[in-house]
C-alpha atoms as a PDB file:
ATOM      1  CA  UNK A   1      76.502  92.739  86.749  1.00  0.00           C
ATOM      2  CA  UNK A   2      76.301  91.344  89.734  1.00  0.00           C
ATOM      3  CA  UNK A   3      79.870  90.095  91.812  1.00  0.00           C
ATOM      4  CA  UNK A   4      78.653  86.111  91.293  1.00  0.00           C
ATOM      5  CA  UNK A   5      77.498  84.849  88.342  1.00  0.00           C
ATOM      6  CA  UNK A   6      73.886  82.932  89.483  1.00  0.00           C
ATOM      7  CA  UNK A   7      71.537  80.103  88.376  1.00  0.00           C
ATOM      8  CA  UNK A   8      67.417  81.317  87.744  1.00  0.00           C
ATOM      9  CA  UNK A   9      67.683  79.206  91.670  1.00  0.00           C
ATOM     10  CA  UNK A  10      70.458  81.818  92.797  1.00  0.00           C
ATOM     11  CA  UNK A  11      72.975  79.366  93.324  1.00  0.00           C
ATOM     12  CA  UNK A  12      76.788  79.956  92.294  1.00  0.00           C
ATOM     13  CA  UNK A  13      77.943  78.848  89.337  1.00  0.00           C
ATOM     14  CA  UNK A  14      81.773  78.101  89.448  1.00  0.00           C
ATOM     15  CA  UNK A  15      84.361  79.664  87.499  1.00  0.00           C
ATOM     16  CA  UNK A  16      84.722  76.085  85.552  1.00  0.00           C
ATOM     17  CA  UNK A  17      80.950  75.704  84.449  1.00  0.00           C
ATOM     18  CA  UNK A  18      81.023  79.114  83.362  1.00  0.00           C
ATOM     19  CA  UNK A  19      84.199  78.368  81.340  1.00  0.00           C
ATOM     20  CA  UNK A  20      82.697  74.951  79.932  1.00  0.00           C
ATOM     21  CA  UNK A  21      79.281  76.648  79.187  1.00  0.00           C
ATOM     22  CA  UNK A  22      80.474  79.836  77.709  1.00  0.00           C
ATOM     23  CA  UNK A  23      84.426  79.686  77.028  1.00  0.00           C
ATOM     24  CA  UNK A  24      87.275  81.544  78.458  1.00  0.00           C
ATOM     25  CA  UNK A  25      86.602  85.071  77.237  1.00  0.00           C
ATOM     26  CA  UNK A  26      82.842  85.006  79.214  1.00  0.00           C
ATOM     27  CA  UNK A  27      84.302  83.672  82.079  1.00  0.00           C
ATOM     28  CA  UNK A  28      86.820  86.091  82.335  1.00  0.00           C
ATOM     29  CA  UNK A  29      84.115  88.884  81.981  1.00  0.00           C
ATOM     30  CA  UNK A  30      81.767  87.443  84.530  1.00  0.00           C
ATOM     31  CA  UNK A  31      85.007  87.132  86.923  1.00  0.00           C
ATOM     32  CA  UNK A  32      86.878  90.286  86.586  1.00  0.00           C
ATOM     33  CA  UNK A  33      84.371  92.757  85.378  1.00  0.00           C
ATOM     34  CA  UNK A  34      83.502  95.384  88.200  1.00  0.00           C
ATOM     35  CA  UNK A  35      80.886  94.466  90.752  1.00  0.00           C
ATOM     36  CA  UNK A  36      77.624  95.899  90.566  1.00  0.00           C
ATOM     37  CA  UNK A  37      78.056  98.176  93.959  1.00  0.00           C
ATOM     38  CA  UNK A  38      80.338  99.549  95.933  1.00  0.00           C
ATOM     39  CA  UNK A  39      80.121  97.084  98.589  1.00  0.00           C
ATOM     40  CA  UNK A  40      80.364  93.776  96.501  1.00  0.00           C
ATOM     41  CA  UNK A  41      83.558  95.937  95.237  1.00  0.00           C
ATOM     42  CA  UNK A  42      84.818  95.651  98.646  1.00  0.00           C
ATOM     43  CA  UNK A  43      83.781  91.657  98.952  1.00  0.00           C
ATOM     44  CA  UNK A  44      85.845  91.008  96.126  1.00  0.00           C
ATOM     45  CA  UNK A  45      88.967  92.910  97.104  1.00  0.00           C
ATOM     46  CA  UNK A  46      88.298  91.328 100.715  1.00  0.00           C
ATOM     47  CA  UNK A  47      88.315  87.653  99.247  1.00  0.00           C
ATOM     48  CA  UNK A  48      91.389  88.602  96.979  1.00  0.00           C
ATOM     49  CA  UNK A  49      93.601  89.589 100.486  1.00  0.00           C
ATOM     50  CA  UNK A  50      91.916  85.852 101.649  1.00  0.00           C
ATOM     51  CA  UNK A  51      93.872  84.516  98.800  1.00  0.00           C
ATOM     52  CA  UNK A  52      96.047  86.787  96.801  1.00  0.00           C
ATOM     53  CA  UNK A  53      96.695  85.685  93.425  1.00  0.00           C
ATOM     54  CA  UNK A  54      97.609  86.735  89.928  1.00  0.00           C
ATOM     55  CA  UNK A  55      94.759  85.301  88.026  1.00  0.00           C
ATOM     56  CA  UNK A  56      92.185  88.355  88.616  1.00  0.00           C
ATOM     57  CA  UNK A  57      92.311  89.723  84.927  1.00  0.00           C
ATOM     58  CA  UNK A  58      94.761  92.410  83.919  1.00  0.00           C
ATOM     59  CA  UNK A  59      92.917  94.492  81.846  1.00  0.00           C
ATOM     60  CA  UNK A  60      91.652  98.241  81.911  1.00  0.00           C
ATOM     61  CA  UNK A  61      87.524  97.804  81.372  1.00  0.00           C
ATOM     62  CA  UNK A  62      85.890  98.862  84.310  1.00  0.00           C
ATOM     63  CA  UNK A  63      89.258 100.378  85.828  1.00  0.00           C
ATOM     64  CA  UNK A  64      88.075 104.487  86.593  1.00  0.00           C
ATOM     65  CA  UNK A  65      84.931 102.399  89.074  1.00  0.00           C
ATOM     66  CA  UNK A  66      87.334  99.986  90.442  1.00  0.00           C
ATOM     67  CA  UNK A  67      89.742 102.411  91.223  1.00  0.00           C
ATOM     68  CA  UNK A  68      87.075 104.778  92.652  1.00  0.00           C
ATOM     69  CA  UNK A  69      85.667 101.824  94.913  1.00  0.00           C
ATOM     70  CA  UNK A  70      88.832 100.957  96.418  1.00  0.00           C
ATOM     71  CA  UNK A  71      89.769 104.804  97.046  1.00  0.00           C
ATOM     72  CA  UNK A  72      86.655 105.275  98.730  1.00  0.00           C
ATOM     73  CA  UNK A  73      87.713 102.274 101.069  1.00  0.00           C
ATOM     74  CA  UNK A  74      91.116 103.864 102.144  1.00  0.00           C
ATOM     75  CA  UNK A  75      89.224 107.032 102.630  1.00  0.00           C
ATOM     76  CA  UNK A  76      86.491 105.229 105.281  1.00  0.00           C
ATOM     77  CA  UNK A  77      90.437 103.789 106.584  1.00  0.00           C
ATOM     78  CA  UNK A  78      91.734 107.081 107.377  1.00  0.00           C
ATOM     79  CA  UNK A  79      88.857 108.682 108.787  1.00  0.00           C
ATOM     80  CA  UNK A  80      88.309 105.805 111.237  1.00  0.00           C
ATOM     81  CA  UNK A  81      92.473 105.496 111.668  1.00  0.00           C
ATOM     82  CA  UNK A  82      92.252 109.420 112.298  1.00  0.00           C
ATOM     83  CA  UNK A  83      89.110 109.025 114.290  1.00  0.00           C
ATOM     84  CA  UNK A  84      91.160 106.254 116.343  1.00  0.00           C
ATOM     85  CA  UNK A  85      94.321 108.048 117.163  1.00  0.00           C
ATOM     86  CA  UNK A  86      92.240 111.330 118.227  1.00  0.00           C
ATOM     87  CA  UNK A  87      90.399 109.694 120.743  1.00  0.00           C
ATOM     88  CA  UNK A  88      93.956 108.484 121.943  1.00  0.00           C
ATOM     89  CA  UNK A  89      95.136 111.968 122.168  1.00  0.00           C
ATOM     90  CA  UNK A  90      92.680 113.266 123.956  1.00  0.00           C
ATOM     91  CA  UNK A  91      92.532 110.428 126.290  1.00  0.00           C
ATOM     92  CA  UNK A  92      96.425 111.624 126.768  1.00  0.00           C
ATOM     93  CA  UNK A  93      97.794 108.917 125.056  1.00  0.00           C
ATOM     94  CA  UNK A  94     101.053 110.044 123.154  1.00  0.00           C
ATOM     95  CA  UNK A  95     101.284 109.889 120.031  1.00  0.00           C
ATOM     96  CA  UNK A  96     104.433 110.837 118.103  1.00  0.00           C
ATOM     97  CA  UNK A  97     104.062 113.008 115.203  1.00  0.00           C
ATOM     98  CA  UNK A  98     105.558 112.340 111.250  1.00  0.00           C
ATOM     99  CA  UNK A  99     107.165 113.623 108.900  1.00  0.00           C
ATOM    100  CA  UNK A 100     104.084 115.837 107.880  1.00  0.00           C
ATOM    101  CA  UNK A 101     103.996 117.689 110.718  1.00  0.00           C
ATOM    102  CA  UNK A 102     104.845 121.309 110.818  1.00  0.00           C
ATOM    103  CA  UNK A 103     106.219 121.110 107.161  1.00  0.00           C
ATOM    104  CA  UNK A 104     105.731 123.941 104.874  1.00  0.00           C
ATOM    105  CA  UNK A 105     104.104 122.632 101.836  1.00  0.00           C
ATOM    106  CA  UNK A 106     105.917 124.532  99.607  1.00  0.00           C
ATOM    107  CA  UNK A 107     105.388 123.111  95.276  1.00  0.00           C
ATOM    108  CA  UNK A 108     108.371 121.122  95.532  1.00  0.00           C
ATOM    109  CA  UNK A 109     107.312 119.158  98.827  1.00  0.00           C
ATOM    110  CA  UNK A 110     103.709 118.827  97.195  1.00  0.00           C
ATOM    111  CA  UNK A 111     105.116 117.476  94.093  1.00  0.00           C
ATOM    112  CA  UNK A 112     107.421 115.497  96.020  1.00  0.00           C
ATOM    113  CA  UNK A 113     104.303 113.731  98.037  1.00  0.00           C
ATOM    114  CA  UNK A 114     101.936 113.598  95.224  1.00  0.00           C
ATOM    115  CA  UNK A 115     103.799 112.418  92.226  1.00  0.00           C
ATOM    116  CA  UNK A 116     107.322 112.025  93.125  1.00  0.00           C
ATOM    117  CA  UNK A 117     106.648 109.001  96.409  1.00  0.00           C
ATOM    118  CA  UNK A 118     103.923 107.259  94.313  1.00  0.00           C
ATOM    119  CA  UNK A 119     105.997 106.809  91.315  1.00  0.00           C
ATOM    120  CA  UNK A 120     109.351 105.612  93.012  1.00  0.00           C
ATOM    121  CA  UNK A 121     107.604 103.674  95.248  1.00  0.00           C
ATOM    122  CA  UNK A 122     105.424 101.919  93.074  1.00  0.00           C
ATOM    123  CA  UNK A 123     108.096 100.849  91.153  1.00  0.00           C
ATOM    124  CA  UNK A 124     109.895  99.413  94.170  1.00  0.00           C
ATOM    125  CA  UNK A 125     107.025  97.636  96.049  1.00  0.00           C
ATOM    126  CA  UNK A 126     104.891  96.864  93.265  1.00  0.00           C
ATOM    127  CA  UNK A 127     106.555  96.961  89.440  1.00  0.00           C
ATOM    128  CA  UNK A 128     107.911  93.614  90.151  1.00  0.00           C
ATOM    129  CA  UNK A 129     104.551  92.306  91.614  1.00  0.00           C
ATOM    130  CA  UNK A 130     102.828  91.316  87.871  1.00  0.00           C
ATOM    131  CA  UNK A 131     105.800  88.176  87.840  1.00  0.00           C
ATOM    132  CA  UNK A 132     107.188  89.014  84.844  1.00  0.00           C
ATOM    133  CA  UNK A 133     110.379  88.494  83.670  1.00  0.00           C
ATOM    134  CA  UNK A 134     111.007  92.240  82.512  1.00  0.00           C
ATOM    135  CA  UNK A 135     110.203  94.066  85.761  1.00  0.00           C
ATOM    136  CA  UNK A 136     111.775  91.853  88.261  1.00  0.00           C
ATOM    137  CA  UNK A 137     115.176  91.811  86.179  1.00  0.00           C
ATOM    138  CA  UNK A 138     114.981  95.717  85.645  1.00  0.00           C
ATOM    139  CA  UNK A 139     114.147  95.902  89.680  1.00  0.00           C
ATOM    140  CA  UNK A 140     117.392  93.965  90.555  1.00  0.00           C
ATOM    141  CA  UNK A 141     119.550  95.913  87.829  1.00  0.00           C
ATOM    142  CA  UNK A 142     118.709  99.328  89.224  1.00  0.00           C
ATOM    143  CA  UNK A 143     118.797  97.747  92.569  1.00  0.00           C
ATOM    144  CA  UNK A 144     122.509  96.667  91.571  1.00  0.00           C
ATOM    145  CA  UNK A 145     122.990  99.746  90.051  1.00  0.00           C
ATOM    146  CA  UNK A 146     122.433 102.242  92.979  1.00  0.00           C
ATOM    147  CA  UNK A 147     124.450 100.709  95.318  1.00  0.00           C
ATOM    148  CA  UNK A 148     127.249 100.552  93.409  1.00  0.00           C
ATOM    149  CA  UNK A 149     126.618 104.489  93.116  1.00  0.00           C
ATOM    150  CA  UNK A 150     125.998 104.868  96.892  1.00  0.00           C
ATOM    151  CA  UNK A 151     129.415 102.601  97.212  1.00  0.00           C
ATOM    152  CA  UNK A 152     131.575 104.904  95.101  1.00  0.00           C
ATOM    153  CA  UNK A 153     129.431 108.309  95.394  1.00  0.00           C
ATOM    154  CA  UNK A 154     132.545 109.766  98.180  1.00  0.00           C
ATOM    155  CA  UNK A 155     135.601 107.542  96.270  1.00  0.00           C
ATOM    156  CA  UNK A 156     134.962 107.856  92.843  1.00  0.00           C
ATOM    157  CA  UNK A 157     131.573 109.701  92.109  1.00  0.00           C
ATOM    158  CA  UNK A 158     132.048 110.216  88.085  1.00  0.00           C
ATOM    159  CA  UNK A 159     131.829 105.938  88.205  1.00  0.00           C
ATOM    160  CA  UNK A 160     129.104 105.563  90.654  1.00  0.00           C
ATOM    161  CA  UNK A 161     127.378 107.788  88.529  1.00  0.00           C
ATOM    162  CA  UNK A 162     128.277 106.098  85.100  1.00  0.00           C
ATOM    163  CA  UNK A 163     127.316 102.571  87.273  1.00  0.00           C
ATOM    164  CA  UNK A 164     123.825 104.326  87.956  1.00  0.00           C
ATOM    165  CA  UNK A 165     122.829 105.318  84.610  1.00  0.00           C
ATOM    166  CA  UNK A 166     124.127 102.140  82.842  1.00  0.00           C
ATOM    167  CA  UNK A 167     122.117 100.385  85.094  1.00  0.00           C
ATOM    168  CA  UNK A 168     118.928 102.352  84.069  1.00  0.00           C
ATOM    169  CA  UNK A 169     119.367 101.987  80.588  1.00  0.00           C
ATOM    170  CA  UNK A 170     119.925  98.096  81.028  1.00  0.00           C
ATOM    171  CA  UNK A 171     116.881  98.289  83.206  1.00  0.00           C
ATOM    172  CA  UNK A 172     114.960  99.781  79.870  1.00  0.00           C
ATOM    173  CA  UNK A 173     116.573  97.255  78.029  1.00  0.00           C
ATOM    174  CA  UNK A 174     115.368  94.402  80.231  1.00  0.00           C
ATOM    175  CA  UNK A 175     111.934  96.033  80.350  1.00  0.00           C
ATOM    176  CA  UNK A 176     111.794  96.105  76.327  1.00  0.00           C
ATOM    177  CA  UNK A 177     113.663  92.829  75.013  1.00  0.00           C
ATOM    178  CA  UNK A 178     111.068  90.585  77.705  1.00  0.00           C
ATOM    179  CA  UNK A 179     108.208  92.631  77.305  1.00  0.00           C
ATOM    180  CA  UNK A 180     106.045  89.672  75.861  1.00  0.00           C
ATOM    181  CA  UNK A 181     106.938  87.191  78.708  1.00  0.00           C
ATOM    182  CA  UNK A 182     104.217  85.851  80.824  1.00  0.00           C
ATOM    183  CA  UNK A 183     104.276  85.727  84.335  1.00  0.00           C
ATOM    184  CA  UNK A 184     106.418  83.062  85.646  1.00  0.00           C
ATOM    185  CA  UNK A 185     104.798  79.794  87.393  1.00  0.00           C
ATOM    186  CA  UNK A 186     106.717  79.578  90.088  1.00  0.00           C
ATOM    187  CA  UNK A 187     106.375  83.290  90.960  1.00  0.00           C
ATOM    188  CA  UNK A 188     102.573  82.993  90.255  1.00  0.00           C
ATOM    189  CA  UNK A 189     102.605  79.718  93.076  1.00  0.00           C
ATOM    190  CA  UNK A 190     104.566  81.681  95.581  1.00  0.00           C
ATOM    191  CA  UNK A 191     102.306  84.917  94.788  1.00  0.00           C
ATOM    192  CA  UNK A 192     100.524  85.162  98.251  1.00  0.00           C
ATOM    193  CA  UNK A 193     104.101  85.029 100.019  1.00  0.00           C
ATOM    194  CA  UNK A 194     105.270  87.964  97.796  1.00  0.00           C
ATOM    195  CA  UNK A 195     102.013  89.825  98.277  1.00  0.00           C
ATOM    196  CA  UNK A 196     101.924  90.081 101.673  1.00  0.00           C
ATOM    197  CA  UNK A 197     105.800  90.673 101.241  1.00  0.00           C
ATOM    198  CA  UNK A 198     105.982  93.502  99.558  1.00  0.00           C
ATOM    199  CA  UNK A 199     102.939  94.923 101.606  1.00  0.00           C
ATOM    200  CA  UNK A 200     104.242  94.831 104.970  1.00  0.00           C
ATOM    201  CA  UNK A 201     107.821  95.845 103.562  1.00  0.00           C
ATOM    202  CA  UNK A 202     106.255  99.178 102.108  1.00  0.00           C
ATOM    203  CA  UNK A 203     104.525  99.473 105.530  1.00  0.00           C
ATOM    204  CA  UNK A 204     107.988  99.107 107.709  1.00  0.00           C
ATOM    205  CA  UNK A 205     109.759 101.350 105.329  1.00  0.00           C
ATOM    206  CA  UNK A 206     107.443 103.983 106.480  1.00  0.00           C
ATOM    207  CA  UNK A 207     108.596 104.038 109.909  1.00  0.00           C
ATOM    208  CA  UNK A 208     111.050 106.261 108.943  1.00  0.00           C
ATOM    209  CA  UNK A 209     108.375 108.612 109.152  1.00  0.00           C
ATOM    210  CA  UNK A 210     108.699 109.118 112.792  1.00  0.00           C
ATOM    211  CA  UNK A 211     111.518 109.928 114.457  1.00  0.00           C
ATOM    212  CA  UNK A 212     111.272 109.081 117.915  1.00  0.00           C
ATOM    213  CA  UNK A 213     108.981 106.004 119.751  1.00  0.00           C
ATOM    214  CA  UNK A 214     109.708 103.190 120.378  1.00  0.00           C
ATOM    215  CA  UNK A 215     108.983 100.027 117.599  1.00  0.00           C
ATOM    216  CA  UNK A 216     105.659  98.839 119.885  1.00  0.00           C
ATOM    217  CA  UNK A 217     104.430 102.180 119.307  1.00  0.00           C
ATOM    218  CA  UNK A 218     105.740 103.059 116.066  1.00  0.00           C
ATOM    219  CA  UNK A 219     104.154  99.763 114.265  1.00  0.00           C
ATOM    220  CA  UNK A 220     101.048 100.173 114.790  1.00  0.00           C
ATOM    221  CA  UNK A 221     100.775 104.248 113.373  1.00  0.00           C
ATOM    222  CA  UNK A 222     102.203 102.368 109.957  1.00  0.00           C
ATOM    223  CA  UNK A 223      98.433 100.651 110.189  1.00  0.00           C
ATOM    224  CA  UNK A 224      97.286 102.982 107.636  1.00  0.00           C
ATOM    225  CA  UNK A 225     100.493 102.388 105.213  1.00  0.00           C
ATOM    226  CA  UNK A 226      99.539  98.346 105.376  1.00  0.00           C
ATOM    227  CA  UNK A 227      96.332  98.733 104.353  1.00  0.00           C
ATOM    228  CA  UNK A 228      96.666 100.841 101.804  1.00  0.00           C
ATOM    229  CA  UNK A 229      99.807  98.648 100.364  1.00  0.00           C
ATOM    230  CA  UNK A 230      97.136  95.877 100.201  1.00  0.00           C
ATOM    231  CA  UNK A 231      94.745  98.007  97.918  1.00  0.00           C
ATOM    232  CA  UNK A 232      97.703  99.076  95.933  1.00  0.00           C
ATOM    233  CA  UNK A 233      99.021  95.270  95.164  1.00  0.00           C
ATOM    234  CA  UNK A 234      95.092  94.419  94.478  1.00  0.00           C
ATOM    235  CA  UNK A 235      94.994  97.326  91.682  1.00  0.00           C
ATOM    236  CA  UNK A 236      98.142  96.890  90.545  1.00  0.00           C
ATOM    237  CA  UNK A 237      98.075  93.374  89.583  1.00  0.00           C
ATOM    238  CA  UNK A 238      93.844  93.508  88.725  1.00  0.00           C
ATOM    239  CA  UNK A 239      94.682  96.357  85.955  1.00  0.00           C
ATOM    240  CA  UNK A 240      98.713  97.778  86.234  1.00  0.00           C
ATOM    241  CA  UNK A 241     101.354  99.834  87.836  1.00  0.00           C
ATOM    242  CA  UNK A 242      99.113 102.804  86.593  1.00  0.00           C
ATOM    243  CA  UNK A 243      96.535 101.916  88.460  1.00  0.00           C
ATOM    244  CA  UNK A 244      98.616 101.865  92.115  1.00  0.00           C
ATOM    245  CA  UNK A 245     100.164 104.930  91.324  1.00  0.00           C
ATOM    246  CA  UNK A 246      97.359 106.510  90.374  1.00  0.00           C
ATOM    247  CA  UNK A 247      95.545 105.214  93.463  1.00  0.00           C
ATOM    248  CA  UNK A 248      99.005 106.093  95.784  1.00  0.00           C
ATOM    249  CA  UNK A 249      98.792 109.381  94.209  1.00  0.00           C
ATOM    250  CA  UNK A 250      95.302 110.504  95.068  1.00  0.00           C
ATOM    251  CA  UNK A 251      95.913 109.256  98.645  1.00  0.00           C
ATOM    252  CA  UNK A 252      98.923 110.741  99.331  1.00  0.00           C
ATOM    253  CA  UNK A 253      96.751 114.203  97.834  1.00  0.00           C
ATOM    254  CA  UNK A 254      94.123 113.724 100.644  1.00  0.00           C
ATOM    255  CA  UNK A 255      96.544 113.299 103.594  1.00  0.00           C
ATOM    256  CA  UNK A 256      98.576 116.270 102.810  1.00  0.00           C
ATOM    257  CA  UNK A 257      95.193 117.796 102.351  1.00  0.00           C
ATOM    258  CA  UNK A 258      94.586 117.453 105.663  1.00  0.00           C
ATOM    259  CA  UNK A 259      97.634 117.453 107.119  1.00  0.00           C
ATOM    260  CA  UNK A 260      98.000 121.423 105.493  1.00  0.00           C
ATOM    261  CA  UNK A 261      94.123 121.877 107.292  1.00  0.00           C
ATOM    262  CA  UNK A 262      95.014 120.727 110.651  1.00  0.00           C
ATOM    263  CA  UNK A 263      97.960 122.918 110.284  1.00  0.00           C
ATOM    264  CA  UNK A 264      95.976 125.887 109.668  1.00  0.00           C
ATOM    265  CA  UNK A 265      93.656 125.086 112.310  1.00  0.00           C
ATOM    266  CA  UNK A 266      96.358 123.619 115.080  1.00  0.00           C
END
């Protein structure tokens, strides 16, 4: 199927004519199915960023050669990002190093990086991005929840800890009881703004990867964290929070894959 639905003439045929000619479910599949190649894959995620918004079909058809697209975007990312900051280096342009650097990748730090930071942090940046009632309430409970924790963890640690796990269980219960509410229209207007929010937050939060530079250094080596927050809101809200943590997962894989390589070869 090709990424635009065409006239015998090869002229567009707008999401409303397809709806009046064939009904809602047909549009839907001529919108939201997978492109037909890899680069109309990349058109469409490029004119979703143009204009983020929820209506791009939540459903799991098609989702293993989405997600395999989009992966194979970040990848052409990081080898031109890498590509980038080598010719810097050896140009003698500093660069400060991460986290990564010089760590032992011992099972714990690999689980840590592989399963561990996609999870939690696709439930932070991204659980909350589908505009439903349920997620954004059980965000803002545990939210509530840990820093009451962090508040009491020196002064009274048994309650911080009681505050932290009734706050995960009312999270659940938030998640359950709204379960069957839609997205809400006001979130769904405001969608671009909390896109690109949650995007450049995840980005920022990962300049705590570095520690030294200065921020006019430092912002632009979060590059690669940016764009790949952009592919995970696209997945996330084209299929689900699977889908961005599956897609988090299998890049956070590759880069310690080749941070432990450079190691071995530095």
């Amino acid at each position: 199927m090709s990424d635009m639905t065409t006239t015998p003439n090869s002229e567009p045929i707008s999401p409303s004519e397809i709806e009046a000619t064939f009904g809602g479910a047909e549009r839907d599949l001529a919108l939201f199915a997978p492109a037909s190649s890899i680069i109309g894959e990349w058109r469409r995620f490029g004119a979703f960023l143009k204009r983020p918004s929820l209506d791009v079909g939540v459903q799991n058809e098609g989702a293993p050669t989405v997600l395999a697209r989009i992966f194979a975007l970040d990848m052409a990312a990081m080898f031109v990002l890498i590509g980038l900051a080598s010719a810097l280096i050896a140009a003698g342009v500093y660069i400060p190093e991460t986290a990564l650097a010089g760590m032992e990748f011992t099972p714990g730090i690999i689980f840590a990086v592989v399963v561990g930071a996609p999870v939690m942090e696709e439930i932070v940046f991204r659980g909350w991005l589908s505009g439903k009632p349920g997620p954004i309430a059980a965000l803002m409970l545990i939210a509530a929840g840990a820093s009451g924790a962090l508040f009491l963890h020196t002064s009274a640690p048994a309650v911080g800890a009681l505050i932290g796990l009734a706050a995960i269980i009312a999270a659940l219960a938030a998640l359950f009881i709204l379960r069957a509410r839609p997205a809400m229209d006001w979130f769904a207007r405001g969608f671009p703004v909390f896109f690109w929010l949650a995007t450049i937050s995840f980005a920022l939060v990962h300049l705590a990867n570095f520690d030294e530079g200065s921020l006019a250094i430092l912002l632009p080596l979060v590059l690669p964290q940016f764009i790949l927050g952009a592919m995970l809101g696209y997945v996330r809200v084209r299929f689900a929070l699977w889908a961005a943590i599956a897609l988090h997962a299998a890049h956070n894989a590759t880069a310690i894959t080749i941070a432990a390589i450079a190691g071995q070869l530095g």
